[in-house]
C-alpha atoms as a PDB file:
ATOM      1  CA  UNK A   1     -48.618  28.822 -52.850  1.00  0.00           C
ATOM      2  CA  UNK A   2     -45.042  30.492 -51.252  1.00  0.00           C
ATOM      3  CA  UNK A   3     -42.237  30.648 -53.091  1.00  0.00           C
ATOM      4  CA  UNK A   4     -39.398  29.405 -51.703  1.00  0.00           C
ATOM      5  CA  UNK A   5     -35.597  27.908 -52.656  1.00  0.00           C
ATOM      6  CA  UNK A   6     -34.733  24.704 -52.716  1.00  0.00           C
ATOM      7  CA  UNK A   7     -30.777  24.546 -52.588  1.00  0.00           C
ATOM      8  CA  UNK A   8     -27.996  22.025 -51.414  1.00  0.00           C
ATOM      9  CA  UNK A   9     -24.619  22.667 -50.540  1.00  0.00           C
ATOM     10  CA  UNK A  10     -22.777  22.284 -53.682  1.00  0.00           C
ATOM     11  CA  UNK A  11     -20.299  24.878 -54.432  1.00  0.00           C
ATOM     12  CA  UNK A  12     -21.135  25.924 -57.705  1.00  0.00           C
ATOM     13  CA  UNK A  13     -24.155  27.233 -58.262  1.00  0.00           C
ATOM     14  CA  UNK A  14     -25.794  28.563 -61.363  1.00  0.00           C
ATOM     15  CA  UNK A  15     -28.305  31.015 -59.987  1.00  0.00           C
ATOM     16  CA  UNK A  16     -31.580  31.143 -62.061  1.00  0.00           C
ATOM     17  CA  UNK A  17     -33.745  32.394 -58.860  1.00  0.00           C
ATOM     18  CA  UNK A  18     -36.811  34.626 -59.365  1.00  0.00           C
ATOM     19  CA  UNK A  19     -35.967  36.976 -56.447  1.00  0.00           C
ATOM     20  CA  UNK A  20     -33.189  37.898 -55.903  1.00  0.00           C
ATOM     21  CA  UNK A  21     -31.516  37.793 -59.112  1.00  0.00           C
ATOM     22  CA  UNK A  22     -28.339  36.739 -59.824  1.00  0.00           C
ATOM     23  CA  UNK A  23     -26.590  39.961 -59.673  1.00  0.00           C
ATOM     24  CA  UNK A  24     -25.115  41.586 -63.060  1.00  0.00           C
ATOM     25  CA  UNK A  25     -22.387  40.715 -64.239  1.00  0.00           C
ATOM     26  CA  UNK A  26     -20.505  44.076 -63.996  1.00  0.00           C
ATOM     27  CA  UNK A  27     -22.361  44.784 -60.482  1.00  0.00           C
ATOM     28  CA  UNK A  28     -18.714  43.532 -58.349  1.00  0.00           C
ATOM     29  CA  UNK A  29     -16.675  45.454 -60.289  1.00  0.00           C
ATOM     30  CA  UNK A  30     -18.700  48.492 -59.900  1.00  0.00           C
ATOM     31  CA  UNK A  31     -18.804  47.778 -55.783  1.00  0.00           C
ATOM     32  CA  UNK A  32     -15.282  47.272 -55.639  1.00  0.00           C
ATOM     33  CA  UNK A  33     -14.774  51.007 -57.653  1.00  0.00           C
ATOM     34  CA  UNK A  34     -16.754  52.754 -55.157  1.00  0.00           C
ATOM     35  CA  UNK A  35     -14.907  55.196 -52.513  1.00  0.00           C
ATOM     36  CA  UNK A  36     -17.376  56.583 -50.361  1.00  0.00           C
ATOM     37  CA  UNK A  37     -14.329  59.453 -49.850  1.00  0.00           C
ATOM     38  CA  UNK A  38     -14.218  60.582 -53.585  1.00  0.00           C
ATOM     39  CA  UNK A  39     -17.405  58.632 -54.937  1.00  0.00           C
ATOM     40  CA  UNK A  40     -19.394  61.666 -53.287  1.00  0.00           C
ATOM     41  CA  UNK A  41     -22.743  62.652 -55.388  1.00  0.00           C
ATOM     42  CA  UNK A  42     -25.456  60.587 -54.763  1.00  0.00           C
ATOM     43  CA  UNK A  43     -27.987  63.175 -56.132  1.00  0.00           C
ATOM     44  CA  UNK A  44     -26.252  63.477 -59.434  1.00  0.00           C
ATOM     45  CA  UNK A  45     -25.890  59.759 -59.329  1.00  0.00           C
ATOM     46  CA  UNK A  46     -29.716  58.952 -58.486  1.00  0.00           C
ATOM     47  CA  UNK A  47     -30.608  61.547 -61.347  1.00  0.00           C
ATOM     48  CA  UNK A  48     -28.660  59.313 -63.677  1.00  0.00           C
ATOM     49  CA  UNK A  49     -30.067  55.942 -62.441  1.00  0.00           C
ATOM     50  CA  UNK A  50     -33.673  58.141 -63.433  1.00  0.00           C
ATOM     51  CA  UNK A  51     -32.898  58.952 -66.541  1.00  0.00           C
ATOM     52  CA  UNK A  52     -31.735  55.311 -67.302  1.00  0.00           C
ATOM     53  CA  UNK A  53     -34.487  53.605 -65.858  1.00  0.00           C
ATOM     54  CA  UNK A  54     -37.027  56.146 -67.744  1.00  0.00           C
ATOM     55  CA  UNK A  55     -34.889  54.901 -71.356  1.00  0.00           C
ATOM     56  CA  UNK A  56     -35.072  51.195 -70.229  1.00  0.00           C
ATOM     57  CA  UNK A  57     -38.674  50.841 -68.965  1.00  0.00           C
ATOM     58  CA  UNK A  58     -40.144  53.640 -71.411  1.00  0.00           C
ATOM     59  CA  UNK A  59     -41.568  55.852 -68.370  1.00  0.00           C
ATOM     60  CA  UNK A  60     -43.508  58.728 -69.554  1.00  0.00           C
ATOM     61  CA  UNK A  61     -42.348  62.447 -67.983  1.00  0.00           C
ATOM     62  CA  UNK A  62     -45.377  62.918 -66.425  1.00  0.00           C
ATOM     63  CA  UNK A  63     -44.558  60.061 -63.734  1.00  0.00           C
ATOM     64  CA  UNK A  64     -42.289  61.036 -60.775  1.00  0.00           C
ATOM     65  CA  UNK A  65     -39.860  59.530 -59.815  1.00  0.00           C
ATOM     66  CA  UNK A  66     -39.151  57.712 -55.706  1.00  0.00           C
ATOM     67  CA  UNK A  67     -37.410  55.743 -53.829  1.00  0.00           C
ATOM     68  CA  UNK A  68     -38.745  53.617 -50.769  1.00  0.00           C
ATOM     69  CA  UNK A  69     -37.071  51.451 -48.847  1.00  0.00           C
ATOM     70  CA  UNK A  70     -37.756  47.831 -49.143  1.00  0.00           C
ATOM     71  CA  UNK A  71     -39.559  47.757 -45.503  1.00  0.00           C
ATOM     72  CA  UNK A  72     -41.912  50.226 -46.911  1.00  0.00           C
ATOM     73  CA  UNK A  73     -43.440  48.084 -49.668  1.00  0.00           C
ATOM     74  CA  UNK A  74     -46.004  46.675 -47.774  1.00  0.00           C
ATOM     75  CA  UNK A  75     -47.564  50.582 -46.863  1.00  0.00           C
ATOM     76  CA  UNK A  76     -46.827  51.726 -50.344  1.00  0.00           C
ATOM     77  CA  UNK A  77     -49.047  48.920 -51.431  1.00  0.00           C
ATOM     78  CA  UNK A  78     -51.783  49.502 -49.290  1.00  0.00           C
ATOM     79  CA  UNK A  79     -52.201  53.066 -51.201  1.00  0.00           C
ATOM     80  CA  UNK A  80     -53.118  50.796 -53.977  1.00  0.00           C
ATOM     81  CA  UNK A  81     -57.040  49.523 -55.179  1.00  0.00           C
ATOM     82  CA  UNK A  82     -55.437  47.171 -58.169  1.00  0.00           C
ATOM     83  CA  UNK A  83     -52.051  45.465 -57.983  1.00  0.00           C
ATOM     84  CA  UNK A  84     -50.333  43.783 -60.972  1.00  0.00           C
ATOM     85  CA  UNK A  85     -47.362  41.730 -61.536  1.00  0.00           C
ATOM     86  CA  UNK A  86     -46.634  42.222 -65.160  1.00  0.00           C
ATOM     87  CA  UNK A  87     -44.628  38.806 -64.642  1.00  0.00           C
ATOM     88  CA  UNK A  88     -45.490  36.586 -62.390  1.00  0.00           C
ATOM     89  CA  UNK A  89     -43.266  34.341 -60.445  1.00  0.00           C
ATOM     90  CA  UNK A  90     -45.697  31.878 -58.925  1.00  0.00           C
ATOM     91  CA  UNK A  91     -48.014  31.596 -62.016  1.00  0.00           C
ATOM     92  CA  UNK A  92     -45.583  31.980 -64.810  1.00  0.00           C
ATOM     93  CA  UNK A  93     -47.981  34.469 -66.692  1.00  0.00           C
ATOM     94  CA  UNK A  94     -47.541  37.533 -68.355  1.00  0.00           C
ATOM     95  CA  UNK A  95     -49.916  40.422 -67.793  1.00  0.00           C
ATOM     96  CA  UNK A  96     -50.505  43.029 -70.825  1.00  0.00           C
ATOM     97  CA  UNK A  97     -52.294  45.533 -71.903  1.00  0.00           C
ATOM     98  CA  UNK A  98     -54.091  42.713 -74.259  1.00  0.00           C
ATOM     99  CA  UNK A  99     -55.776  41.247 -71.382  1.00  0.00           C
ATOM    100  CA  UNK A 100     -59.469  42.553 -70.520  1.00  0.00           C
ATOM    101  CA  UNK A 101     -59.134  42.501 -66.727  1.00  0.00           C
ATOM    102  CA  UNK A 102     -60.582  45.624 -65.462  1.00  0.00           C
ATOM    103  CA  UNK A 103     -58.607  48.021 -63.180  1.00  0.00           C
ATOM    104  CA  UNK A 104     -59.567  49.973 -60.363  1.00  0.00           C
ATOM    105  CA  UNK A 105     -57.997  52.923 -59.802  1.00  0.00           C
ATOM    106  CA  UNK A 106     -55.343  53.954 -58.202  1.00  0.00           C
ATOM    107  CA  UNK A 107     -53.571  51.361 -59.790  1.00  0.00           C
ATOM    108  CA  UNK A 108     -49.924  49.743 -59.553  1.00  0.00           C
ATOM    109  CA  UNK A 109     -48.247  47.831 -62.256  1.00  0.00           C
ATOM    110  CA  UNK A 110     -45.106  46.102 -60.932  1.00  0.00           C
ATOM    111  CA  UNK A 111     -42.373  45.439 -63.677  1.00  0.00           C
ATOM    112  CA  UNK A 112     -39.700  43.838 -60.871  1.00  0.00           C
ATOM    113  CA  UNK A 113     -39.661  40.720 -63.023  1.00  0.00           C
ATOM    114  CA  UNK A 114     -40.052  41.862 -66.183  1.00  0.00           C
ATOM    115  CA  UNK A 115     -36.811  43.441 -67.606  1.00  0.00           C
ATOM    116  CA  UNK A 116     -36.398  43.934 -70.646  1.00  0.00           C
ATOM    117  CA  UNK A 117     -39.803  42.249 -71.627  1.00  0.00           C
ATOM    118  CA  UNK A 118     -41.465  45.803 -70.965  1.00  0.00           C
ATOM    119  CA  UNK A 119     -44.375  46.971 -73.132  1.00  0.00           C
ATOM    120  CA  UNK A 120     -45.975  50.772 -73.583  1.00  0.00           C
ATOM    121  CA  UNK A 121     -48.637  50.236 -71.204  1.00  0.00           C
ATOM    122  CA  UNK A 122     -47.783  52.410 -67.914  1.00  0.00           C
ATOM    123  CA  UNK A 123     -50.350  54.774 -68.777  1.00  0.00           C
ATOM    124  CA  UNK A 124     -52.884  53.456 -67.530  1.00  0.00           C
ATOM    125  CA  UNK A 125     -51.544  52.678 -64.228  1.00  0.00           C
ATOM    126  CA  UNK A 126     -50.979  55.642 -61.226  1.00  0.00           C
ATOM    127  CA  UNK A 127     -47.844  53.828 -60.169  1.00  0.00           C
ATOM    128  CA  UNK A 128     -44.916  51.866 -61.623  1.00  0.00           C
ATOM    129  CA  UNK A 129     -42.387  49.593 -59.275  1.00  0.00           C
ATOM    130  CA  UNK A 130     -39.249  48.386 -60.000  1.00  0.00           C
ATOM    131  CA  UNK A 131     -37.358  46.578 -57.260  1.00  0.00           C
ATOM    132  CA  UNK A 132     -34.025  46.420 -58.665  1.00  0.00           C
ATOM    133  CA  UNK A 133     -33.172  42.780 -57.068  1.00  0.00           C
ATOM    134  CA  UNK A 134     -35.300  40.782 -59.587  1.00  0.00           C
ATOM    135  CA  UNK A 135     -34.845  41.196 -63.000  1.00  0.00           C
ATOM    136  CA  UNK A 136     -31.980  43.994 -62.943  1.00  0.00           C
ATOM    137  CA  UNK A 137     -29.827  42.110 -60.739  1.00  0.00           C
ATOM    138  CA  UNK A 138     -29.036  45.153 -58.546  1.00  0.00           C
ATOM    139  CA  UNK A 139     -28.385  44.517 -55.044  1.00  0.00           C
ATOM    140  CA  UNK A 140     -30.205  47.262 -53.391  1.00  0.00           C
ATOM    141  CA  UNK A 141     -32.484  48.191 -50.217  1.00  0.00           C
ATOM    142  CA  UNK A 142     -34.310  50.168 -51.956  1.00  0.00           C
ATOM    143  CA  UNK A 143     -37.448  50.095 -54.249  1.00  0.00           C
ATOM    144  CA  UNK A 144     -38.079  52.521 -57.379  1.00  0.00           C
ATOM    145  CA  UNK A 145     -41.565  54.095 -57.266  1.00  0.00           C
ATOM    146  CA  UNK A 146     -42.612  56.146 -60.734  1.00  0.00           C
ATOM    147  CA  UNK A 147     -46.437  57.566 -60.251  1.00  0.00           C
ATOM    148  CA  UNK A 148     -48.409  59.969 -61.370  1.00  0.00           C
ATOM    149  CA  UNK A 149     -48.896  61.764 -58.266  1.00  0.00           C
ATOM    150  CA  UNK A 150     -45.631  61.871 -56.202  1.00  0.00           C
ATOM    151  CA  UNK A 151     -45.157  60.156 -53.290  1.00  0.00           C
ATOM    152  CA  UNK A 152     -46.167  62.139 -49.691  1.00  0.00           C
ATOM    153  CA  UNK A 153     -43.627  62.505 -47.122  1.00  0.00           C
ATOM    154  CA  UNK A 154     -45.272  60.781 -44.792  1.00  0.00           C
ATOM    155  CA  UNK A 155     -45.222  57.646 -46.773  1.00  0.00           C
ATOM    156  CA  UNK A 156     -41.830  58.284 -48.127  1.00  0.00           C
ATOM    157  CA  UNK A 157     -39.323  58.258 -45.177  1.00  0.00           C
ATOM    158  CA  UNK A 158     -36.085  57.347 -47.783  1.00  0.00           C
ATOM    159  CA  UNK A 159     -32.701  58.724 -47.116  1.00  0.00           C
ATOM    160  CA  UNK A 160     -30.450  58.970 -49.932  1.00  0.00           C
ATOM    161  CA  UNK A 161     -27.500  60.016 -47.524  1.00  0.00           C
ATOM    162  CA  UNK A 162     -27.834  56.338 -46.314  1.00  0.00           C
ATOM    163  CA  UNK A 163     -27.778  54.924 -49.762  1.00  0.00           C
ATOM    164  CA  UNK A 164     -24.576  56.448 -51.359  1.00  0.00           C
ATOM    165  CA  UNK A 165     -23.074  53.500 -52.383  1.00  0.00           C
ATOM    166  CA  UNK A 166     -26.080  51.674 -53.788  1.00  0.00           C
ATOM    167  CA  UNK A 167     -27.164  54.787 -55.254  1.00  0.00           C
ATOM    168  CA  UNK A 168     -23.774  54.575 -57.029  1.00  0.00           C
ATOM    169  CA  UNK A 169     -24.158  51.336 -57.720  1.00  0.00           C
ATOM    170  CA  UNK A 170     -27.744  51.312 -59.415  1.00  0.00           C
ATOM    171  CA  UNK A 171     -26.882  54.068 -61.586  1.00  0.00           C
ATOM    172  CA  UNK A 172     -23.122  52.603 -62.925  1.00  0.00           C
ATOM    173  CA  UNK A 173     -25.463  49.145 -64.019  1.00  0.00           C
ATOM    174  CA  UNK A 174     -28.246  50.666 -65.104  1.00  0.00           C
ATOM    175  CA  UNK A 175     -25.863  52.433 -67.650  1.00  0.00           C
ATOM    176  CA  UNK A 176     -24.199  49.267 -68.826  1.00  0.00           C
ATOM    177  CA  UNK A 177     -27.194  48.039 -69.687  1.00  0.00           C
ATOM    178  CA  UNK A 178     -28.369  51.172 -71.295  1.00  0.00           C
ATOM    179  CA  UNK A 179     -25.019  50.787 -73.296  1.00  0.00           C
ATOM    180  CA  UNK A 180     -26.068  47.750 -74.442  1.00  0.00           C
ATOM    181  CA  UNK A 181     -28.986  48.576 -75.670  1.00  0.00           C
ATOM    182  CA  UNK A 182     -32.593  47.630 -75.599  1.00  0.00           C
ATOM    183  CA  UNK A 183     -32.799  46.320 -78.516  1.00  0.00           C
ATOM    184  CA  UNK A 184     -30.340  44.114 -78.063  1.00  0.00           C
ATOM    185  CA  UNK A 185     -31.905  42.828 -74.770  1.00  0.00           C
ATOM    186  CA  UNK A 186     -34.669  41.636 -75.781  1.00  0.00           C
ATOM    187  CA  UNK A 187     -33.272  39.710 -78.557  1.00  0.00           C
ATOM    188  CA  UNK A 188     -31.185  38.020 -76.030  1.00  0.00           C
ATOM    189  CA  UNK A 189     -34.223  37.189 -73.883  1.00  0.00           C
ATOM    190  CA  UNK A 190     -36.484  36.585 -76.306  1.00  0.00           C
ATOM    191  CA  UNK A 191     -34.111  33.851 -77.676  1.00  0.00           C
ATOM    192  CA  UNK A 192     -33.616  32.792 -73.974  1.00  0.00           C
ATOM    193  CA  UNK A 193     -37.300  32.267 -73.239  1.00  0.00           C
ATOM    194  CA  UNK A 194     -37.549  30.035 -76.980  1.00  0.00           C
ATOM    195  CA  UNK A 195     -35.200  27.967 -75.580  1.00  0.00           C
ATOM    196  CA  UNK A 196     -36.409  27.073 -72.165  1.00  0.00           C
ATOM    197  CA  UNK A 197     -39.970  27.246 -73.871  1.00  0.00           C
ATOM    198  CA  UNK A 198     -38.873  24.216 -75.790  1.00  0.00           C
ATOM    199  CA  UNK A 199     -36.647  22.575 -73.293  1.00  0.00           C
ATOM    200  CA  UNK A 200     -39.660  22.459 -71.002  1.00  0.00           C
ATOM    201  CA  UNK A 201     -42.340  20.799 -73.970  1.00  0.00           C
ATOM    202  CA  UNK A 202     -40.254  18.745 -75.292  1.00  0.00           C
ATOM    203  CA  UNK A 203     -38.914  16.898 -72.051  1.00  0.00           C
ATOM    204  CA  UNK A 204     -40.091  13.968 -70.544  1.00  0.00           C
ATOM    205  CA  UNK A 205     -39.540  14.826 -66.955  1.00  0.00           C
ATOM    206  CA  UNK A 206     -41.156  18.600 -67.359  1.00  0.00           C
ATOM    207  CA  UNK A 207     -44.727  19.814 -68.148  1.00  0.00           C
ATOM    208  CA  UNK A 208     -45.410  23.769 -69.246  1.00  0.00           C
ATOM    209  CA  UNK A 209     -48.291  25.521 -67.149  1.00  0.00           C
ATOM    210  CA  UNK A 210     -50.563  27.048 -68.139  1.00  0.00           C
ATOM    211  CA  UNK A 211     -51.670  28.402 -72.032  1.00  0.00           C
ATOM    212  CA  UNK A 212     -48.631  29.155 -74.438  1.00  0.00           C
ATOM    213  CA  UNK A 213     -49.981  32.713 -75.194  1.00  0.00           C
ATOM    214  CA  UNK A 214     -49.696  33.908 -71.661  1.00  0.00           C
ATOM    215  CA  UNK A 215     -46.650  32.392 -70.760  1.00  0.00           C
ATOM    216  CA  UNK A 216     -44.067  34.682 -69.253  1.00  0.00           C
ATOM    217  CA  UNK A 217     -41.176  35.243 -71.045  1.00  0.00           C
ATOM    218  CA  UNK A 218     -39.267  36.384 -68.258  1.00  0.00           C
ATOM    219  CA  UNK A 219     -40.818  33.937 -65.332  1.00  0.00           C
ATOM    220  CA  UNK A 220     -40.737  30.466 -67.068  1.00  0.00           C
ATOM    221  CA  UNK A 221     -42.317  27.730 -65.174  1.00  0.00           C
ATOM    222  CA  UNK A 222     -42.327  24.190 -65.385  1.00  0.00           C
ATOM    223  CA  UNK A 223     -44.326  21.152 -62.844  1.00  0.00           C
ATOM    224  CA  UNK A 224     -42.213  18.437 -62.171  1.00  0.00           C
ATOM    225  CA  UNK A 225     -41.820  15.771 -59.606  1.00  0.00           C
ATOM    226  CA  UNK A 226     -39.493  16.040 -56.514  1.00  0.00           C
ATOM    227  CA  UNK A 227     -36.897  13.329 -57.999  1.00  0.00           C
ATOM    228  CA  UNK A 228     -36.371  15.278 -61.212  1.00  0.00           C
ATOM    229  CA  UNK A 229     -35.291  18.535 -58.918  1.00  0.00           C
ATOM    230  CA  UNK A 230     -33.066  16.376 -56.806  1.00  0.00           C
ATOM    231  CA  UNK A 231     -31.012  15.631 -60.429  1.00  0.00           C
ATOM    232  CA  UNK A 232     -31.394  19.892 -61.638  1.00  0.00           C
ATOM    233  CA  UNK A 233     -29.818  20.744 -58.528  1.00  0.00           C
ATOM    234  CA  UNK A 234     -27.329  18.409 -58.333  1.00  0.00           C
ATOM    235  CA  UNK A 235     -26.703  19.863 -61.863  1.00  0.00           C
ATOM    236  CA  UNK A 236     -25.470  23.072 -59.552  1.00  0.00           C
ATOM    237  CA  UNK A 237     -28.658  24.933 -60.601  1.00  0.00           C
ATOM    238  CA  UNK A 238     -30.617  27.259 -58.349  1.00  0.00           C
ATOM    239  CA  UNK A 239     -34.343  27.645 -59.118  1.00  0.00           C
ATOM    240  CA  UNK A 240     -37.573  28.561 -57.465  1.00  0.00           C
ATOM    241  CA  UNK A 241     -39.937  26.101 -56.343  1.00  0.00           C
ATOM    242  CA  UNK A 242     -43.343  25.832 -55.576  1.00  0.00           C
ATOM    243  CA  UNK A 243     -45.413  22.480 -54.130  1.00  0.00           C
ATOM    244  CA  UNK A 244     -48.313  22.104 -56.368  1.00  0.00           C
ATOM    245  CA  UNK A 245     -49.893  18.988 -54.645  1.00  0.00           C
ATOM    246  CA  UNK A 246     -47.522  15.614 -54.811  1.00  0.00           C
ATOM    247  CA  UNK A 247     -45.787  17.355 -57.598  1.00  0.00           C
ATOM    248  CA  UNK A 248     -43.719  20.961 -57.589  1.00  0.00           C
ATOM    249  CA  UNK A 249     -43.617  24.115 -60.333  1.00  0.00           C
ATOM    250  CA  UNK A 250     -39.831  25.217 -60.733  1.00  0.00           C
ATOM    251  CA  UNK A 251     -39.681  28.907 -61.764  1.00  0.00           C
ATOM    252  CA  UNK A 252     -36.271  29.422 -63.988  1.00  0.00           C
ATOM    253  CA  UNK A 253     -35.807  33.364 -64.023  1.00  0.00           C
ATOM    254  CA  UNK A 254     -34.753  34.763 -67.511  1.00  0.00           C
ATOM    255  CA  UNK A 255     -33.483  37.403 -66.693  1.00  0.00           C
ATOM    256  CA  UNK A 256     -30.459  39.929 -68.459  1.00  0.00           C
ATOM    257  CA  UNK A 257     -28.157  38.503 -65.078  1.00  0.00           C
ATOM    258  CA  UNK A 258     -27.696  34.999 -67.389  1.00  0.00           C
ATOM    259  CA  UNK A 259     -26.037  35.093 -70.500  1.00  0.00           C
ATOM    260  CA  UNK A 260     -27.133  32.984 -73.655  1.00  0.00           C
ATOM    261  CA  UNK A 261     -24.720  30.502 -72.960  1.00  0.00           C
ATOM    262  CA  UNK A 262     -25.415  29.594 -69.824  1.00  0.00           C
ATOM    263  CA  UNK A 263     -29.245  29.199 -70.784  1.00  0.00           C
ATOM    264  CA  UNK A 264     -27.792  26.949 -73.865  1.00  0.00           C
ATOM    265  CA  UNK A 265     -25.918  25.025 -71.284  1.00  0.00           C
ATOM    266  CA  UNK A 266     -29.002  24.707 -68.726  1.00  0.00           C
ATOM    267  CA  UNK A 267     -31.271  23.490 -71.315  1.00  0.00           C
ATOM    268  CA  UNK A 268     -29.019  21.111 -72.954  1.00  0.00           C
ATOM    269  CA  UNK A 269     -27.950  19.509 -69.846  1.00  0.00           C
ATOM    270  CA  UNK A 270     -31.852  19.047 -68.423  1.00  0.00           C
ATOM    271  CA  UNK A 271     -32.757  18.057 -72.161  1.00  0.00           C
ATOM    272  CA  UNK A 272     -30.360  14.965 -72.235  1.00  0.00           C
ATOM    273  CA  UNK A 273     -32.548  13.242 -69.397  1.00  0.00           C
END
């Protein structure tokens, strides 16, 4: 099944797309501060966005840290045996270290869709990716790459002379939400995903996939038919969508990029139908 967005030309639009996120709130401000003649250290800047992403996503020290450029995914994948989405957009599941799938090594755990809903289980995986323009709502060309044996040049062609200004900008967000705090992320999201949870089993026009206790918290996906999407969008909502036969699976992103009370609003709206 592809993922793809469904969209009309309404003006307003809400965006609750897996990929690419809506971008963070602070992420215009921080594009319009940018003057590539005094904004002129993109390795101290990169070293920041490292340290923040290690705090956010709980990276261990032993895991270097990379950046590849998006049009390099598919060959850093193919250094892989096992690949995992921690979150899954088209399946709405969450991968943890509860599950008893067996891994094959080297491994690659991929935690794009997943912020903050990130659990201590990186160890036993040889690489970790983060592509900024899911769940961060960073608007980058650029992947993050943390493994346990760094990246070879050969494979890792990335120019950070090229990337000053998204360099810049990664590391300025990144710190907002590290100035937020953690702790106060997840509470957000985990009283995001209750919501849409519920919205989702107790409407007559959406059904949940798949078992409650490997539900996503981050991906959230509902099956519904065509005619019911027709009214969500008209709504001004932007959502993935999948056919699953005569019927389709929306996938609402919960991500950081939405606040609570836009959530409130979404599910209130879709509830009164």
């Amino acid at each position: 099944m592809g993922l793809f967005l469904f969209t009309d030309n309404m003006k307003f639009k809400i965006d609750f797309k897996p990929y690419p996120g809506a971008p963070y709130f602070t992420v215009q401000e921080h594009q319009r501060s940018y003057d590539s003649g005094v904004t002129e250290n993109p390795e101290e800047y990169l070293k920041g966005a490292e340290k923040h992403l290690r705090r956010l996503f709980n990276i261990p020290s032993d895991f270097g840290f990379d950046m590849v450029a998006l049009s390099m995914k598919n060959n850093l994948l193919a250094q892989t045996v096992t690949q995992i989405v921690k979150d899954d957009p088209q399946t709405g599941i969450e991968f943890s270290s509860e599950s008893k799938l067996m891994l094959s090594s080297p491994g690659l755990l991929d935690l794009s869709y997943s912020f903050p809903q990130i659990q201590n289980i990186v160890e036993e995986y040889d690489y970790i990716l983060i592509d900024p323009n899911a769940s961060l709502g960073i608007p980058v060309g650029f992947l993050v790459v943390f493994s346990k044996n760094r990246l070879t040049k050969s494979n890792n062609l990335f120019n950070i002379q090229s990337h000053k200004n998204e360099i810049f900008l990664l590391n300025k967000v990144l710190l907002d939400y590290t100035e937020k705090g953690i702790e106060t992320l997840l509470r957000e999201s985990n009283y995001k995903a209750a919501l849409l949870h519920h919205m989702i089993e107790t409407s007559n026009y959406l059904s949940p996939v798949g078992e409650k206790k490997f539900r996503s918290k981050t991906m959230i996906i509902a099956e519904c038919d065509p005619e019911f999407l027709v009214k969500i969008k008209k709504m001004g909502y932007e959502v993935g969508v999948q056919k699953n036969g005569e019927k389709l699976l929306i996938t609402i992103a919960n991500y950081p990029t939405n606040s609570k009370e836009l959530v409130e609003m979404f599910s209130d709206r879709v509830g009164v139908f």
